[in-house]
N, C-alpha and C. Protein backbone atom coordinates (compact mmCIF):
# COMPACT_ATOMS: atom_id res chain seq x y z
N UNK A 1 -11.11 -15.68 22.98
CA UNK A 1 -9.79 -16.18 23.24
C UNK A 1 -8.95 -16.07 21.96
N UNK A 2 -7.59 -15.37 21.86
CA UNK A 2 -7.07 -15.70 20.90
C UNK A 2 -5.44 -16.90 20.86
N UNK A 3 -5.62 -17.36 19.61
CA UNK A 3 -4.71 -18.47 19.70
C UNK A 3 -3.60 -17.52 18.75
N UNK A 4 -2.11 -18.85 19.15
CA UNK A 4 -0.84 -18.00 18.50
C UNK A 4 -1.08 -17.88 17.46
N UNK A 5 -2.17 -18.71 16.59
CA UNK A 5 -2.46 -19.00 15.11
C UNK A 5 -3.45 -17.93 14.92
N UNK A 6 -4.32 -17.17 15.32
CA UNK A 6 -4.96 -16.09 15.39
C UNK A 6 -3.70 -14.53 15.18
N UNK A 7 -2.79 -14.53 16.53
CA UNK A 7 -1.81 -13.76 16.09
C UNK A 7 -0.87 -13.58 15.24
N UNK A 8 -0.42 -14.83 15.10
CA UNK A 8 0.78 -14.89 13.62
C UNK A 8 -0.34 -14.16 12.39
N UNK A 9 -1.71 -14.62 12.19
CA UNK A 9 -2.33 -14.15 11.06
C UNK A 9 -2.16 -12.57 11.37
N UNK A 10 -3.05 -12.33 12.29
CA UNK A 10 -3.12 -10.32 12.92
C UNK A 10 -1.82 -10.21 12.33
N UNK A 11 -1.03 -10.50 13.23
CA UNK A 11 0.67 -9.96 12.59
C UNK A 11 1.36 -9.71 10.96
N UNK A 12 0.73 -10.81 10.63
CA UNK A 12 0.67 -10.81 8.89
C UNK A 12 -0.02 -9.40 8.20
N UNK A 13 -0.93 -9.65 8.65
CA UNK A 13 -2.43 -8.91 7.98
C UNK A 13 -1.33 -7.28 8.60
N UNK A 14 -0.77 -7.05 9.94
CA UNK A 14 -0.55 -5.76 10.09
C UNK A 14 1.12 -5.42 9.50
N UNK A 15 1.74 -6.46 9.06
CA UNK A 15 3.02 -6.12 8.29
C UNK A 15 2.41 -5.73 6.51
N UNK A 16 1.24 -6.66 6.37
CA UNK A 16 1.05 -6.71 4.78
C UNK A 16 0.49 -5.22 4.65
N UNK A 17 -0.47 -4.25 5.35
CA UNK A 17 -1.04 -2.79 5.39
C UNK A 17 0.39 -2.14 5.65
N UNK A 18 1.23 -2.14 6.35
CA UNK A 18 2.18 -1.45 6.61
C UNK A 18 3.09 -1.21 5.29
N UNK A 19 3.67 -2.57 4.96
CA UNK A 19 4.26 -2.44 3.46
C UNK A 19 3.79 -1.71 2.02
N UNK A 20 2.18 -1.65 2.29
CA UNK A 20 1.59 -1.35 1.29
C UNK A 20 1.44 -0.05 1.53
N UNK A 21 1.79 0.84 2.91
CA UNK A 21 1.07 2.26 2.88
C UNK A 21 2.72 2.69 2.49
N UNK A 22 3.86 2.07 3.28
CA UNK A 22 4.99 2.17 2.72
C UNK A 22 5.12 2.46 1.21
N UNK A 23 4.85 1.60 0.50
CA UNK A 23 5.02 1.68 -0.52
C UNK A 23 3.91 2.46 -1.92
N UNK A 24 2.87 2.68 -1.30
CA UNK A 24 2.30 3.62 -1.92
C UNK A 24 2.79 5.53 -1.68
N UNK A 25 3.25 5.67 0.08
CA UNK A 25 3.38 6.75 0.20
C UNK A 25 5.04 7.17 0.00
N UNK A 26 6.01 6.13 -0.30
CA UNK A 26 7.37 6.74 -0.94
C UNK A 26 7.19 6.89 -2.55
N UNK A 27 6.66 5.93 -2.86
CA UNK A 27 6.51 6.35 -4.37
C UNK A 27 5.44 7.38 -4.57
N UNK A 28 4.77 7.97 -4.39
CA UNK A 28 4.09 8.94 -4.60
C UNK A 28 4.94 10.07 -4.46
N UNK A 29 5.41 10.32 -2.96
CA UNK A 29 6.80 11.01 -2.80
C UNK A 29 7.93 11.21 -3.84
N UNK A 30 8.13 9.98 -4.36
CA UNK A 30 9.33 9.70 -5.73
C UNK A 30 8.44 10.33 -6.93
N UNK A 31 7.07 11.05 -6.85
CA UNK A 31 6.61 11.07 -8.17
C UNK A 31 6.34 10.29 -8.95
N UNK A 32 6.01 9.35 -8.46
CA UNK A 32 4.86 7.83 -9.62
C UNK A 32 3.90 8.35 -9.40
N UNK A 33 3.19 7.52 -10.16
CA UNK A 33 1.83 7.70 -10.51
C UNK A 33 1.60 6.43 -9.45
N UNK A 34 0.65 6.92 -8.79
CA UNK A 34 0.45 5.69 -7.54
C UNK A 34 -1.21 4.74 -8.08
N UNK A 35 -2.36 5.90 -8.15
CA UNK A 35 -3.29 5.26 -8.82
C UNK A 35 -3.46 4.29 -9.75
N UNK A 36 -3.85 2.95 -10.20
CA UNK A 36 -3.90 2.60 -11.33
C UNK A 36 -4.60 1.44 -10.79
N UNK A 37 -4.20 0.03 -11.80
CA UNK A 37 -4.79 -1.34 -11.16
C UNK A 37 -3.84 -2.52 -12.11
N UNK A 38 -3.49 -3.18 -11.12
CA UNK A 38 -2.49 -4.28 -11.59
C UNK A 38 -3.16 -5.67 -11.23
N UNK A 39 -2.69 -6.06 -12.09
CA UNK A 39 -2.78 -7.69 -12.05
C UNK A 39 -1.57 -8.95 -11.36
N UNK A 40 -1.76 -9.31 -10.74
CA UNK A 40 -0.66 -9.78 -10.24
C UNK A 40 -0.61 -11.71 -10.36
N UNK A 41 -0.06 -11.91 -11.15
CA UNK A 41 0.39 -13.66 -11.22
C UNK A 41 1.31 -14.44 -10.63
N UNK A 42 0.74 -15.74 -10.64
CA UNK A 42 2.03 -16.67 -9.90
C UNK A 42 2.12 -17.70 -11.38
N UNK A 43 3.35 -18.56 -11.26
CA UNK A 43 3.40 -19.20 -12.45
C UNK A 43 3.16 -20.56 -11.85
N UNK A 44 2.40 -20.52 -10.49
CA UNK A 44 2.12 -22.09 -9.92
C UNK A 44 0.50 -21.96 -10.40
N UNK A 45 0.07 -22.87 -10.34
CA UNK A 45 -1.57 -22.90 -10.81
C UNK A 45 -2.11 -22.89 -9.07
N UNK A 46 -1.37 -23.40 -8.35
CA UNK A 46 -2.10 -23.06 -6.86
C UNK A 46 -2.44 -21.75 -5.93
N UNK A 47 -1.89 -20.93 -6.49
CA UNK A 47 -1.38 -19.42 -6.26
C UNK A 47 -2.82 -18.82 -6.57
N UNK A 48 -3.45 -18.11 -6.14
CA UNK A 48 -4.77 -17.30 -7.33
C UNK A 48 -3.64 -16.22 -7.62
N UNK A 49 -4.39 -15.64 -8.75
CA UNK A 49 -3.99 -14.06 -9.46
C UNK A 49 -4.91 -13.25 -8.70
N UNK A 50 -4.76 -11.87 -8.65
CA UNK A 50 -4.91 -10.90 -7.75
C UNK A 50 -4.89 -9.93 -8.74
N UNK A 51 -6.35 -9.16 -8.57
CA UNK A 51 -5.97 -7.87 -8.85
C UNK A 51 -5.91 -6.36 -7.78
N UNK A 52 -5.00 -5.52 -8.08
CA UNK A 52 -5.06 -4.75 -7.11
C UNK A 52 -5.12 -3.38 -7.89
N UNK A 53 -6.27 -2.75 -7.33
CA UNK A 53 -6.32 -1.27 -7.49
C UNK A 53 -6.27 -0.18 -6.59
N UNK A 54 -5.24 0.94 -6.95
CA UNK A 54 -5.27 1.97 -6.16
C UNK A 54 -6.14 3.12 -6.49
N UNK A 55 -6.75 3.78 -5.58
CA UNK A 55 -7.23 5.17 -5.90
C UNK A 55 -7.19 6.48 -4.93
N UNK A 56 -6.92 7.25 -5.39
CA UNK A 56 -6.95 8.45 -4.92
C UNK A 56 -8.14 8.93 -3.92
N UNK A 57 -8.50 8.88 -2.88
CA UNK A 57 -9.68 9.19 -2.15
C UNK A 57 -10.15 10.74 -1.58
N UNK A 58 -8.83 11.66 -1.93
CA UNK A 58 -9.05 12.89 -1.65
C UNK A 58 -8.32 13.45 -2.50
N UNK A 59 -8.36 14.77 -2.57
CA UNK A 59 -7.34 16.51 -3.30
C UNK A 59 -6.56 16.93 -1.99
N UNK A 60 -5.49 16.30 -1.77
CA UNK A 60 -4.64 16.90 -1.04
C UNK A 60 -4.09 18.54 -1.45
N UNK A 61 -3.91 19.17 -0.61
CA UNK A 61 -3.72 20.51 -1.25
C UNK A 61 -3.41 21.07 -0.03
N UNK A 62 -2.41 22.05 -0.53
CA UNK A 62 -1.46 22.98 0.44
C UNK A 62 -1.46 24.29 0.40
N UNK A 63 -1.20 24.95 1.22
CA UNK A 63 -2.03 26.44 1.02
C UNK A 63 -1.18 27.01 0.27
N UNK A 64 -1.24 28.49 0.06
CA UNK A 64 -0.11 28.96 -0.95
C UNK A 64 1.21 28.99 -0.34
N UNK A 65 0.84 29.19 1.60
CA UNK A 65 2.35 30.01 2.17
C UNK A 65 2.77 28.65 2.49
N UNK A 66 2.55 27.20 2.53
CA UNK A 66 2.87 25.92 3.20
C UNK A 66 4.15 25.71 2.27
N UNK A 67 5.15 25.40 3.01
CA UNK A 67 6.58 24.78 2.69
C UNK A 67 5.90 23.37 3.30
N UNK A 68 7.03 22.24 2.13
CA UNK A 68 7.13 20.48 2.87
C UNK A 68 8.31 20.35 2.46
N UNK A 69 8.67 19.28 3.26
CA UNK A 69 9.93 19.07 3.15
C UNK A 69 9.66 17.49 2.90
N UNK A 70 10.00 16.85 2.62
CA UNK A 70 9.98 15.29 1.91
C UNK A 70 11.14 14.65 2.74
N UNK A 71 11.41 13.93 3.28
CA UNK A 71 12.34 13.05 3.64
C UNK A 71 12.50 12.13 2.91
N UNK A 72 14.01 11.83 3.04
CA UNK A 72 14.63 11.17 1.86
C UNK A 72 15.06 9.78 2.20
């Protein structure tokens, strides 16, 4: 059985992956460096700190004759 308190979380959990593929796959697009690992703080002591690391999991690669076009 799921409760509304079960879905509001799902819903969370599927906006928080969304933002994050968002935002790894425009800036990569923009030419950042997307890989790395950050630390992330709150200045409340109730908050934990977080670290987050990205990595590269494949060699994307395009043939010689492949055109892309990037949307802007």
């Amino acid at each position: 059985m799921t409760t509304k308190t079960d879905d509001s979380a799902s819903s969370a959990t599927d906006d928080f992956e969304s933002a994050l593929q968002t935002l790894v796959l425009e800036s990569f697009a923009a030419g950042e460096t997307v890989a790395g690992t950050w630390t992330v703080t709150s200045s409340s002591s109730v908050v934990p700190s977080w670290r987050v690391t990205i990595e590269k999991t494949d060699e994307a690669t395009l043939s010689r004759d492949s055109t892309v076009f990037l949307d802007e």
